[in-house]
C-alpha atoms as a PDB file:
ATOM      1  CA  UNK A   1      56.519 127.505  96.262  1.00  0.00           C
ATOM      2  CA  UNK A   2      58.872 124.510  96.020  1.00  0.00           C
ATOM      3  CA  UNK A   3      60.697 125.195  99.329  1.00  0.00           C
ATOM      4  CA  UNK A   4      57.020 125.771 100.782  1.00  0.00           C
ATOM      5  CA  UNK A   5      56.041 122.221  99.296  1.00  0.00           C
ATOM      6  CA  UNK A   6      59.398 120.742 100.494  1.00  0.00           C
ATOM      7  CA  UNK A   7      58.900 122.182 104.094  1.00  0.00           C
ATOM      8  CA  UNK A   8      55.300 120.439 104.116  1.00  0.00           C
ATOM      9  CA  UNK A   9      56.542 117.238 103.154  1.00  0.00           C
ATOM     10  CA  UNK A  10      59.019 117.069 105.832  1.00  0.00           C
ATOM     11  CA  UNK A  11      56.815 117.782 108.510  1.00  0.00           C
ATOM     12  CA  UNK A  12      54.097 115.346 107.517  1.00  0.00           C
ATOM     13  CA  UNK A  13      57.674 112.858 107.582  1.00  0.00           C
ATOM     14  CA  UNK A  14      58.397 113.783 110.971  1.00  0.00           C
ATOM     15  CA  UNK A  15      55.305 112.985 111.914  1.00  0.00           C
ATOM     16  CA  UNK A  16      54.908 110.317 110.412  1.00  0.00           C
ATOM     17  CA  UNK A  17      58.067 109.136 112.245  1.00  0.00           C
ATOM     18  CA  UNK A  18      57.081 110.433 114.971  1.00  0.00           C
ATOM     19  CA  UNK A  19      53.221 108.423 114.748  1.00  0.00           C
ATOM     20  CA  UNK A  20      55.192 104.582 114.292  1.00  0.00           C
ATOM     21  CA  UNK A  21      58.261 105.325 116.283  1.00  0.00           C
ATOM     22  CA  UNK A  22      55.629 105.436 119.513  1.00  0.00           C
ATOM     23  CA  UNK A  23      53.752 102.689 117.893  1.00  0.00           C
ATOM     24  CA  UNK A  24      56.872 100.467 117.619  1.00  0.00           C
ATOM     25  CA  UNK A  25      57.469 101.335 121.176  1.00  0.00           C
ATOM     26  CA  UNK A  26      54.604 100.497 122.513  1.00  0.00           C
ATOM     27  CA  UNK A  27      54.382  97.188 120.368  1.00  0.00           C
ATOM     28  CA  UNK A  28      57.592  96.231 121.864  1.00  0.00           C
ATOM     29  CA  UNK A  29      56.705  97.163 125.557  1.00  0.00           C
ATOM     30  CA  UNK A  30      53.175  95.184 124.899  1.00  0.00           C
ATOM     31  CA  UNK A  31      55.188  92.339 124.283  1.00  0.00           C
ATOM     32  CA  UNK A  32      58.228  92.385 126.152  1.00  0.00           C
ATOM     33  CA  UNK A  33      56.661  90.857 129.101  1.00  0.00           C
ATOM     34  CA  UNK A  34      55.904  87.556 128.027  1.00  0.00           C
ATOM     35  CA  UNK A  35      54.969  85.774 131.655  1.00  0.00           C
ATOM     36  CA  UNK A  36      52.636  88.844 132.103  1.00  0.00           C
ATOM     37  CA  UNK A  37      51.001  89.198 128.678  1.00  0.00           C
ATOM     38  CA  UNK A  38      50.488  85.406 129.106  1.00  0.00           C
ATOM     39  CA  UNK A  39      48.635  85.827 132.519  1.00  0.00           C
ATOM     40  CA  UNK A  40      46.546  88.882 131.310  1.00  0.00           C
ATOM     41  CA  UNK A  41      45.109  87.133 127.744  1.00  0.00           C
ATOM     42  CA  UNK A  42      44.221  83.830 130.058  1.00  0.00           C
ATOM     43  CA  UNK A  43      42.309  86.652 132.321  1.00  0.00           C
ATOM     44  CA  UNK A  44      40.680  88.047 129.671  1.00  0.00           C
ATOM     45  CA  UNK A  45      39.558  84.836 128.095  1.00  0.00           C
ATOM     46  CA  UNK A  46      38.016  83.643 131.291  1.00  0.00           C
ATOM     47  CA  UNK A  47      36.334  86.938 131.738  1.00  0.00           C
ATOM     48  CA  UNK A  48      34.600  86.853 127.791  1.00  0.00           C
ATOM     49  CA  UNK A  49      33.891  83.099 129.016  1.00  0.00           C
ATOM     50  CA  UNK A  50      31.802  83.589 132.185  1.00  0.00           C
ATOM     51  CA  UNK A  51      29.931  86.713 130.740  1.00  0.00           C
ATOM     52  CA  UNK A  52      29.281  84.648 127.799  1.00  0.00           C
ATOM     53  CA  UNK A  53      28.335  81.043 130.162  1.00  0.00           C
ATOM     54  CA  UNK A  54      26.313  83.565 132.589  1.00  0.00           C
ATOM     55  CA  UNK A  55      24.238  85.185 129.743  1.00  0.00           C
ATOM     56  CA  UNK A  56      23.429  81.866 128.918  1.00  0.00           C
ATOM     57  CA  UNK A  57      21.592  81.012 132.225  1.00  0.00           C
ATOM     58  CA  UNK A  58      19.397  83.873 132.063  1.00  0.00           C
ATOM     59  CA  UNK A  59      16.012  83.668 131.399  1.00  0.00           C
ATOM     60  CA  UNK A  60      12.795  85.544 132.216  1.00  0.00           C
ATOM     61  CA  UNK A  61       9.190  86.106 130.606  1.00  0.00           C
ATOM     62  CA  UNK A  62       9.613  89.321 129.721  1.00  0.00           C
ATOM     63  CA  UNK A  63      12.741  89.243 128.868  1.00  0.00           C
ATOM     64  CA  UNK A  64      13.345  89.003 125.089  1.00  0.00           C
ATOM     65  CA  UNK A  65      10.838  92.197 124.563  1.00  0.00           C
ATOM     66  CA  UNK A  66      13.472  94.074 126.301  1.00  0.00           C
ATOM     67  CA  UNK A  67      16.126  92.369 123.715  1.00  0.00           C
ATOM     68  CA  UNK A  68      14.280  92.944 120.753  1.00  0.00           C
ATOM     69  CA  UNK A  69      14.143  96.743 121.488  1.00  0.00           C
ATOM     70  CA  UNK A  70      18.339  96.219 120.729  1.00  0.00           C
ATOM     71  CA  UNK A  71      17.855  93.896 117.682  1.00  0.00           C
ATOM     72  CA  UNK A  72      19.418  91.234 120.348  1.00  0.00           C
ATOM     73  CA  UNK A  73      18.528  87.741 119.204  1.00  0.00           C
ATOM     74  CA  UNK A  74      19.496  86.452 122.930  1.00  0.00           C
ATOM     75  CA  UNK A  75      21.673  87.840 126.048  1.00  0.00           C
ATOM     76  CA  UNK A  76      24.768  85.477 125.392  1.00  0.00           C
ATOM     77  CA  UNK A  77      24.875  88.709 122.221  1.00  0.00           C
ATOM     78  CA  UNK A  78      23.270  91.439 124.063  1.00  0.00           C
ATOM     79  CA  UNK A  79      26.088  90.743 126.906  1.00  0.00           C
ATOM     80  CA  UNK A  80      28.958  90.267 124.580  1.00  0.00           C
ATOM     81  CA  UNK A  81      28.037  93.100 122.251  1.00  0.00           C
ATOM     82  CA  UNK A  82      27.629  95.845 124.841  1.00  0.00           C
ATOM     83  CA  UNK A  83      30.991  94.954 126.388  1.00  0.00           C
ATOM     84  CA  UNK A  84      32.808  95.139 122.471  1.00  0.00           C
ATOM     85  CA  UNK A  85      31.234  98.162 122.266  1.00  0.00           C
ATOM     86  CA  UNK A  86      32.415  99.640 125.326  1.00  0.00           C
ATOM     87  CA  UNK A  87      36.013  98.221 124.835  1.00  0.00           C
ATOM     88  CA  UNK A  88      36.071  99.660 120.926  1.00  0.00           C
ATOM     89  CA  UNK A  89      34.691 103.675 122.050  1.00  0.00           C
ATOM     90  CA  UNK A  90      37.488 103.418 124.498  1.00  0.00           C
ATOM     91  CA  UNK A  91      39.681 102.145 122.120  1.00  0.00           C
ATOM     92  CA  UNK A  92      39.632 104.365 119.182  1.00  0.00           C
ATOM     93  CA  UNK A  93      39.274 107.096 121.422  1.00  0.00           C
ATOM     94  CA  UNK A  94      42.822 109.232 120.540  1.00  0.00           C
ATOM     95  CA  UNK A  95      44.158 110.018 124.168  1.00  0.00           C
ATOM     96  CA  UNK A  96      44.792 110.012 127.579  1.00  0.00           C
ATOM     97  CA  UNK A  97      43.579 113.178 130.080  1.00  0.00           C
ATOM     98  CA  UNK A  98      47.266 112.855 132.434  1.00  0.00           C
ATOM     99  CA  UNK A  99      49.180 113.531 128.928  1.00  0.00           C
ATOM    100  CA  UNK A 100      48.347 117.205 129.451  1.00  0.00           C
ATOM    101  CA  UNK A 101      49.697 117.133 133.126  1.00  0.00           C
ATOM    102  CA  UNK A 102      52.557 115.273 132.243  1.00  0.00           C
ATOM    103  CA  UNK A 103      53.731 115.432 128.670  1.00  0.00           C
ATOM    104  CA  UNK A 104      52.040 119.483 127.753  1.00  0.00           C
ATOM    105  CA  UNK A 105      55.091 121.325 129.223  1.00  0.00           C
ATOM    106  CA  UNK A 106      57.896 119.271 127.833  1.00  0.00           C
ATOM    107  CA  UNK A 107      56.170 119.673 124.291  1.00  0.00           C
ATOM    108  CA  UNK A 108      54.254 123.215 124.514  1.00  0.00           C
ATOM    109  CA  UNK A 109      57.285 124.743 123.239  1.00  0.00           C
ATOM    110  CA  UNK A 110      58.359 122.630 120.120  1.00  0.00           C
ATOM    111  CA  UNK A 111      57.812 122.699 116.445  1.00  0.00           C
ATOM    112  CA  UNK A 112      55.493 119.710 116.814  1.00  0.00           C
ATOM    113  CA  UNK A 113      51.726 119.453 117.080  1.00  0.00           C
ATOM    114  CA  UNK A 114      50.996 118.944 120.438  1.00  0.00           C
ATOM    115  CA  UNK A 115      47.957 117.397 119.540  1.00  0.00           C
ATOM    116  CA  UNK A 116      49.434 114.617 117.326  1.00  0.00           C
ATOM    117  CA  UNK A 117      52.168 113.911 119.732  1.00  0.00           C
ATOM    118  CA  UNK A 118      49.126 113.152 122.484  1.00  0.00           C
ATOM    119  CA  UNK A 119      47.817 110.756 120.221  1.00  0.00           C
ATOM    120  CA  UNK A 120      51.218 109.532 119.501  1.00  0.00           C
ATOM    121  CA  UNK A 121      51.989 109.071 123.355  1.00  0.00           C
ATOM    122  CA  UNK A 122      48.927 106.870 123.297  1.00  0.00           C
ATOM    123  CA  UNK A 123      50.335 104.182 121.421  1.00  0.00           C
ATOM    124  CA  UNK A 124      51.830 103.171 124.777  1.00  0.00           C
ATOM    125  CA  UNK A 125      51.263  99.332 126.317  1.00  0.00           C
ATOM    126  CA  UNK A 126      48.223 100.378 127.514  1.00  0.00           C
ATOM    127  CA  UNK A 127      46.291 100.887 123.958  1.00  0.00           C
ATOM    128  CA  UNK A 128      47.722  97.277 122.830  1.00  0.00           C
ATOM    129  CA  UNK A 129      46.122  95.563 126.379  1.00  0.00           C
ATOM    130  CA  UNK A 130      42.559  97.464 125.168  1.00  0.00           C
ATOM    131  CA  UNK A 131      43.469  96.274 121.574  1.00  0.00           C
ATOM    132  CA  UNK A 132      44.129  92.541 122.574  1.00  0.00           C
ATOM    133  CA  UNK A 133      41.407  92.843 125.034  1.00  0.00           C
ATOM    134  CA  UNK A 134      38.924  93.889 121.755  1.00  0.00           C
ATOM    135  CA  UNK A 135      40.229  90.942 119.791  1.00  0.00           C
ATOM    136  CA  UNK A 136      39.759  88.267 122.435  1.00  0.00           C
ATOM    137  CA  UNK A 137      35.886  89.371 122.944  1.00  0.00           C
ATOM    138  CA  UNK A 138      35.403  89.696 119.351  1.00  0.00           C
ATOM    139  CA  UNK A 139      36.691  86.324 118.548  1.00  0.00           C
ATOM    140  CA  UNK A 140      34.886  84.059 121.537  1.00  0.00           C
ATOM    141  CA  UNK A 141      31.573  85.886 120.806  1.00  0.00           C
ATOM    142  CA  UNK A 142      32.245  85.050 117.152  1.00  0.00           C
ATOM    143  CA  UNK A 143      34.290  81.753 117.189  1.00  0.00           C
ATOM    144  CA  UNK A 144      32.587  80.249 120.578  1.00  0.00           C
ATOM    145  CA  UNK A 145      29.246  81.655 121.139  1.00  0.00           C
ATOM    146  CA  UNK A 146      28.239  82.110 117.416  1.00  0.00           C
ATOM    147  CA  UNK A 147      27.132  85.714 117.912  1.00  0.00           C
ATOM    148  CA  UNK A 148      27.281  86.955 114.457  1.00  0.00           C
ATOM    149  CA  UNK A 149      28.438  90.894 114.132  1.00  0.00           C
ATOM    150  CA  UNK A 150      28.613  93.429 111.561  1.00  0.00           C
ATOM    151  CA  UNK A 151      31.047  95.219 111.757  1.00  0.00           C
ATOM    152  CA  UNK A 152      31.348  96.586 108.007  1.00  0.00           C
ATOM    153  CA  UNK A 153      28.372  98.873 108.739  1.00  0.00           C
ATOM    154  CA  UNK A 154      29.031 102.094 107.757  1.00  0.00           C
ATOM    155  CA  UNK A 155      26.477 103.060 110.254  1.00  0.00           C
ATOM    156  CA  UNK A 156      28.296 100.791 112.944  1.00  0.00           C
ATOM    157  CA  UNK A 157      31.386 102.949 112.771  1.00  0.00           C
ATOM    158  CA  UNK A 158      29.502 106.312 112.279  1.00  0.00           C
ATOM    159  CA  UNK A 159      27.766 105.743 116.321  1.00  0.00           C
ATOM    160  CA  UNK A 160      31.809 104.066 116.887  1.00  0.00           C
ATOM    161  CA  UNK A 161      33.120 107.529 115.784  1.00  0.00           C
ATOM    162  CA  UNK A 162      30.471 109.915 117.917  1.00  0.00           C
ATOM    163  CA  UNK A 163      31.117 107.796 121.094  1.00  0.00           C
ATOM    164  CA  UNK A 164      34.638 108.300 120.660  1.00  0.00           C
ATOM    165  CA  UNK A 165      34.157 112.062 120.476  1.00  0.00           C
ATOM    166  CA  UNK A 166      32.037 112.340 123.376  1.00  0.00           C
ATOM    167  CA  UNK A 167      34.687 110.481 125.183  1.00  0.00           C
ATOM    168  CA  UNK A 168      37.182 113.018 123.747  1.00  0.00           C
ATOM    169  CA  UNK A 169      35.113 115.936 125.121  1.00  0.00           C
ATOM    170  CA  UNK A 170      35.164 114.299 128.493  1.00  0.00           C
ATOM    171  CA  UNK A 171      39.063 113.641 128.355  1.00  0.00           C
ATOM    172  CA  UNK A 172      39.585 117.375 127.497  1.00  0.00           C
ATOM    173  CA  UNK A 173      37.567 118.555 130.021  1.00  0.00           C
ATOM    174  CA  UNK A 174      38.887 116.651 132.459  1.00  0.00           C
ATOM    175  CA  UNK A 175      42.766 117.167 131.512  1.00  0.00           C
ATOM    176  CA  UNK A 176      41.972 120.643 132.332  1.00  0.00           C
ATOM    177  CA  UNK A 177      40.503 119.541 135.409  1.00  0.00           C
ATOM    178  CA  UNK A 178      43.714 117.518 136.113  1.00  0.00           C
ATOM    179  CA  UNK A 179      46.038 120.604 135.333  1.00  0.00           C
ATOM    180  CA  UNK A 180      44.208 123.366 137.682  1.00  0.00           C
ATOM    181  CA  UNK A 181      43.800 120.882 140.869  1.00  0.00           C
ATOM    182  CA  UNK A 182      47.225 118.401 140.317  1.00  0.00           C
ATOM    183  CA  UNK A 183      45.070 115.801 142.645  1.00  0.00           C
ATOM    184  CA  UNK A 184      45.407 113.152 140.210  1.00  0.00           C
ATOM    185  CA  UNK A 185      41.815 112.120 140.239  1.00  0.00           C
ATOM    186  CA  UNK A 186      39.751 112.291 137.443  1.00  0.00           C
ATOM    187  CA  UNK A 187      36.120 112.135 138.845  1.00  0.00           C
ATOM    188  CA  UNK A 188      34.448 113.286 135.944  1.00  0.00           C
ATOM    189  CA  UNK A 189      35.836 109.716 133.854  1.00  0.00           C
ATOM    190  CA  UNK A 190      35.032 108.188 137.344  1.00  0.00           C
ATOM    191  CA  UNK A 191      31.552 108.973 136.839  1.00  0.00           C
ATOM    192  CA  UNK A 192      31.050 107.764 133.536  1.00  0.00           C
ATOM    193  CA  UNK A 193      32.678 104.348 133.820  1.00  0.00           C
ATOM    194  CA  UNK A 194      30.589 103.985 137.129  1.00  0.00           C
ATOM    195  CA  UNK A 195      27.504 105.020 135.722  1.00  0.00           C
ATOM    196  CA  UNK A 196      28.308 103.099 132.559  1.00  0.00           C
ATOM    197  CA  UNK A 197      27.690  99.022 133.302  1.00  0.00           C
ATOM    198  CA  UNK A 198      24.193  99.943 135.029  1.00  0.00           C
ATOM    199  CA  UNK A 199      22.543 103.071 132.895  1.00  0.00           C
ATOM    200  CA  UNK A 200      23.374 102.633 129.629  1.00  0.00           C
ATOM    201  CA  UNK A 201      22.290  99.280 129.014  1.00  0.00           C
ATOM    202  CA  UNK A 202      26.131  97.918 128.719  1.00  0.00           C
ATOM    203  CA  UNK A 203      25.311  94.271 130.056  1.00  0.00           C
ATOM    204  CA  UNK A 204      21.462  94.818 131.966  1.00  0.00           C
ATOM    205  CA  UNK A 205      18.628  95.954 128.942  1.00  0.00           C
ATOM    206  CA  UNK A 206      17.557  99.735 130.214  1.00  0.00           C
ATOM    207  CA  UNK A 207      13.563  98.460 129.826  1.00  0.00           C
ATOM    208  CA  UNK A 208      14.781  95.716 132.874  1.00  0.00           C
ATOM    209  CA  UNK A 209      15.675  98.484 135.157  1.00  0.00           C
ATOM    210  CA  UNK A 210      13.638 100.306 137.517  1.00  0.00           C
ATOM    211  CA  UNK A 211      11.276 102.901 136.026  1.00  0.00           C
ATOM    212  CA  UNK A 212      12.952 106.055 137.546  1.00  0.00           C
ATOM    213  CA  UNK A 213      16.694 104.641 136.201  1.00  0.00           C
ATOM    214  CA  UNK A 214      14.995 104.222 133.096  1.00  0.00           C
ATOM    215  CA  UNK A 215      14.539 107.955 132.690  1.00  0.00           C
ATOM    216  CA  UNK A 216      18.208 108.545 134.088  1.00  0.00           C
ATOM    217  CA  UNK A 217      19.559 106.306 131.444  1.00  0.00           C
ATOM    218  CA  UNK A 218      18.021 108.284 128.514  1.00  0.00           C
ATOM    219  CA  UNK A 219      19.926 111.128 129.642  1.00  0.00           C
ATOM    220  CA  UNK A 220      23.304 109.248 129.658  1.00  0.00           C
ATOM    221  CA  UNK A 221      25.060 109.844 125.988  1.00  0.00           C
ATOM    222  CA  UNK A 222      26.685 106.229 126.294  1.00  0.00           C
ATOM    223  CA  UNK A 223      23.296 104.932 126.667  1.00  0.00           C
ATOM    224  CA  UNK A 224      22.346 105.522 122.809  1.00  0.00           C
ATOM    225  CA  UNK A 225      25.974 104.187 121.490  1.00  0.00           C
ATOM    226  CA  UNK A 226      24.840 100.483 123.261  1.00  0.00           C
ATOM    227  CA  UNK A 227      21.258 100.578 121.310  1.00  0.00           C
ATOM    228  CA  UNK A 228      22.192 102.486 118.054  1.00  0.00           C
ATOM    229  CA  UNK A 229      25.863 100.190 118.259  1.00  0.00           C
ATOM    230  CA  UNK A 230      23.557  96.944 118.700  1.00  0.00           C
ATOM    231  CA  UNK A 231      21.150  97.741 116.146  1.00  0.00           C
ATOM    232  CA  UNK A 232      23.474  98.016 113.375  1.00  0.00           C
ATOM    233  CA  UNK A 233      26.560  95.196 114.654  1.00  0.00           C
ATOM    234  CA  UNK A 234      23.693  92.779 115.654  1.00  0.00           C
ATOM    235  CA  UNK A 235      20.321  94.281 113.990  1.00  0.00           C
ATOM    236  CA  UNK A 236      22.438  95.112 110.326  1.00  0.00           C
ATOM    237  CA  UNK A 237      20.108  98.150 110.516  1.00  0.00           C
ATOM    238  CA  UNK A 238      21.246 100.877 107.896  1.00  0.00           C
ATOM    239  CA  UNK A 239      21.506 104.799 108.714  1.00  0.00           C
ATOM    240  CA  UNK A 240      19.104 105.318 107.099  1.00  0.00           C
ATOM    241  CA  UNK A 241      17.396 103.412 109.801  1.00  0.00           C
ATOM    242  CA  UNK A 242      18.926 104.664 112.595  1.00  0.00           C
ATOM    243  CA  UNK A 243      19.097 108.625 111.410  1.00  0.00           C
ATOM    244  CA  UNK A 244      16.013 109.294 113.898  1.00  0.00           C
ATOM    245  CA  UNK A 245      17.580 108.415 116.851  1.00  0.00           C
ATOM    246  CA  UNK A 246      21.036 109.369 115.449  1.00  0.00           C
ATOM    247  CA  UNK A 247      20.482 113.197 116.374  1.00  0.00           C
ATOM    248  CA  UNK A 248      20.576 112.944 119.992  1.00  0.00           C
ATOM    249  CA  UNK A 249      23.728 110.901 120.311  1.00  0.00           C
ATOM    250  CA  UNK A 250      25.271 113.573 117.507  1.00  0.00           C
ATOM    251  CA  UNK A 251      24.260 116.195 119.670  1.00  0.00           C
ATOM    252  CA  UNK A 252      26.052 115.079 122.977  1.00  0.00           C
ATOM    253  CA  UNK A 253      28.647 114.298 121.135  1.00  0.00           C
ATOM    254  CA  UNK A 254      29.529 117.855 119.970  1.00  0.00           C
ATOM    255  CA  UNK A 255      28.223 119.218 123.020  1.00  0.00           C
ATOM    256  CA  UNK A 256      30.775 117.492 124.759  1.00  0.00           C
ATOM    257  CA  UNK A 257      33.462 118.134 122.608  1.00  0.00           C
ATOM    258  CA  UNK A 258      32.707 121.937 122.319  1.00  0.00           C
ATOM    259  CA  UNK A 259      32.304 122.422 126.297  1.00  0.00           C
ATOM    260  CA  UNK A 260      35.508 120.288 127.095  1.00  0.00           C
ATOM    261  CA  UNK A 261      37.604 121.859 124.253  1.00  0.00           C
ATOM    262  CA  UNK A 262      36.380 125.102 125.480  1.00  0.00           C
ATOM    263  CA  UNK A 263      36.969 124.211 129.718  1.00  0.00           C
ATOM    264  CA  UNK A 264      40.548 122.642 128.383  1.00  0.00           C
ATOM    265  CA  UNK A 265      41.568 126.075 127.756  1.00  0.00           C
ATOM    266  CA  UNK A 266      40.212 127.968 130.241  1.00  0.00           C
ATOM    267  CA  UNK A 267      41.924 125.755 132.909  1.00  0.00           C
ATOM    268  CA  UNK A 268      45.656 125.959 130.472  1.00  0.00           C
ATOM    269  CA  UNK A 269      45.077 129.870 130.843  1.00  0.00           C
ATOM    270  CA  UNK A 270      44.700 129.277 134.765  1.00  0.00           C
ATOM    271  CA  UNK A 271      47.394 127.308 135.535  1.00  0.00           C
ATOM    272  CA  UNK A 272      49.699 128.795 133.152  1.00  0.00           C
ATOM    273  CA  UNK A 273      48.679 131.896 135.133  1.00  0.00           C
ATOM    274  CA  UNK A 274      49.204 130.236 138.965  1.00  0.00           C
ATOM    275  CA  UNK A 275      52.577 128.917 137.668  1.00  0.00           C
ATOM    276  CA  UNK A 276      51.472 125.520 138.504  1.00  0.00           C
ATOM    277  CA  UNK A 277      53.076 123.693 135.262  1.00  0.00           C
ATOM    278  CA  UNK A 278      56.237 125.286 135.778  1.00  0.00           C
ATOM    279  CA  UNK A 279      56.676 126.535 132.305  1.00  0.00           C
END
């Protein structure tokens, strides 16, 4: 029993090591480059800037029914809100699909969790850019253009937490798609982050589009974390308040993660089988 208990507490210690040493890394990496971290923040800023200074120009008739319907006081938040949103799913979000192509048969073999080292592999330069890229939007639409969030909802972070697994289910289904082809496209992420900006209401209110994208757009998953996500950062709506509508963004999202879980390994078993990750 005590060499069991010993055993387990060394492994959660590797881990653990395992976790901050890729952290540290990537915190280093992130900041190593000082001319180009300096050149991508001043991008950033300007970008959070002219969303912000163009939402401020619009104006039309019929356009605050259309912002009400997100609990949007004006566009400068409906803008600024839907593009935290966005940036926060994607953060939070726990990998990367070309870690499986890459990283599964170097680590398929070992006494570690492949699972936490594909979170740990993360942690790379990459996740600090979408992390200083979240903390520049949230602090102009605070700081410049007054756009006061809640983000201590519980409910904010529950729709938070079921965009980031339907994002996981796409990731796993298309690192499988990655492994069987090796063409290094990723069309079904393609797809989403195409569809995203127009469909799901990300910085154009779905009751502005036309009436047949309208119906499109209440098919799209994403569409439901940009109105539940506004109503309860901008709207301080409760669940309780948003547990009618919650059911069809909780069912996408374990749609999504059952089908790509279950197309992950059904494309491992193929290419293990064709050879092609050269185990």
């Amino acid at each position: 029993m005590i060499e069991s208990r010993t055993s387990f507490e060394t492994k959660l210690e590797v881990y653990f090591r395992l976790v901050s040493s890729s952290f540290s890394a990537g915190m280093k990496e992130f900041f190593s480059v000082r001319t180009q971290a300096a050149m991508t923040i001043i991008t950033r800023v300007m970008e959070v800037a002219m969303w912000g200074i163009f939402a401020s120009l619009i104006w039309s008739p019929s356009l605050q029914s259309s912002l009400d319907y997100y609990r949007a006081p004006d566009m400068v938040s409906f803008i600024l809100s839907g593009l935290i949103l966005t940036n926060l799913v994607d953060l939070v979000q726990p990998f990367r699909p070309v870690f499986f192509v890459r990283g599964y048969k170097h680590y398929n073999n070992r006494s570690f969790s492949i699972w936490l080292i594909a979170i740990a592999k993360s942690l790379d330069q990459a996740f600090f850019w979408r992390a200083a890229d979240f903390v520049i939007y949230v602090a102009f639409a605070s700081l410049v253009f007054n756009v006061r969030l809640d983000m201590t909802s519980p409910a904010f972070w529950c729709v938070i937490a079921l965009g980031a697994t339907f994002t996981l289910g796409i990731n796993l289904f298309a690192a499988g798609w990655l492994m069987v082809t090796k063409s290094g496209q990723d069309p079904v992420n393609w797809f989403f982050s195409v569809t995203a900006r127009l469909l799901t209401g990300e910085l154009i209110p779905i009751k502005s589009l036309p009436s047949f994208l309208v119906h499109i757009a209440m098919i799209h998953p994403k569409t439901y974390v940009q109105i539940l996500g506004r109503r309860t950062i901008l709207g301080h709506e409760s669940l309780a308040q948003i547990l009618p509508e919650l059911g069809l963004l909780v069912l996408a999202a374990l749609s999504s993660f059952f089908l790509g879980y279950v197309a992950f390994r059904v494309c491992l078993r193929r290419a293990k089988m064709e050879g092609t990750m050269k185990w």
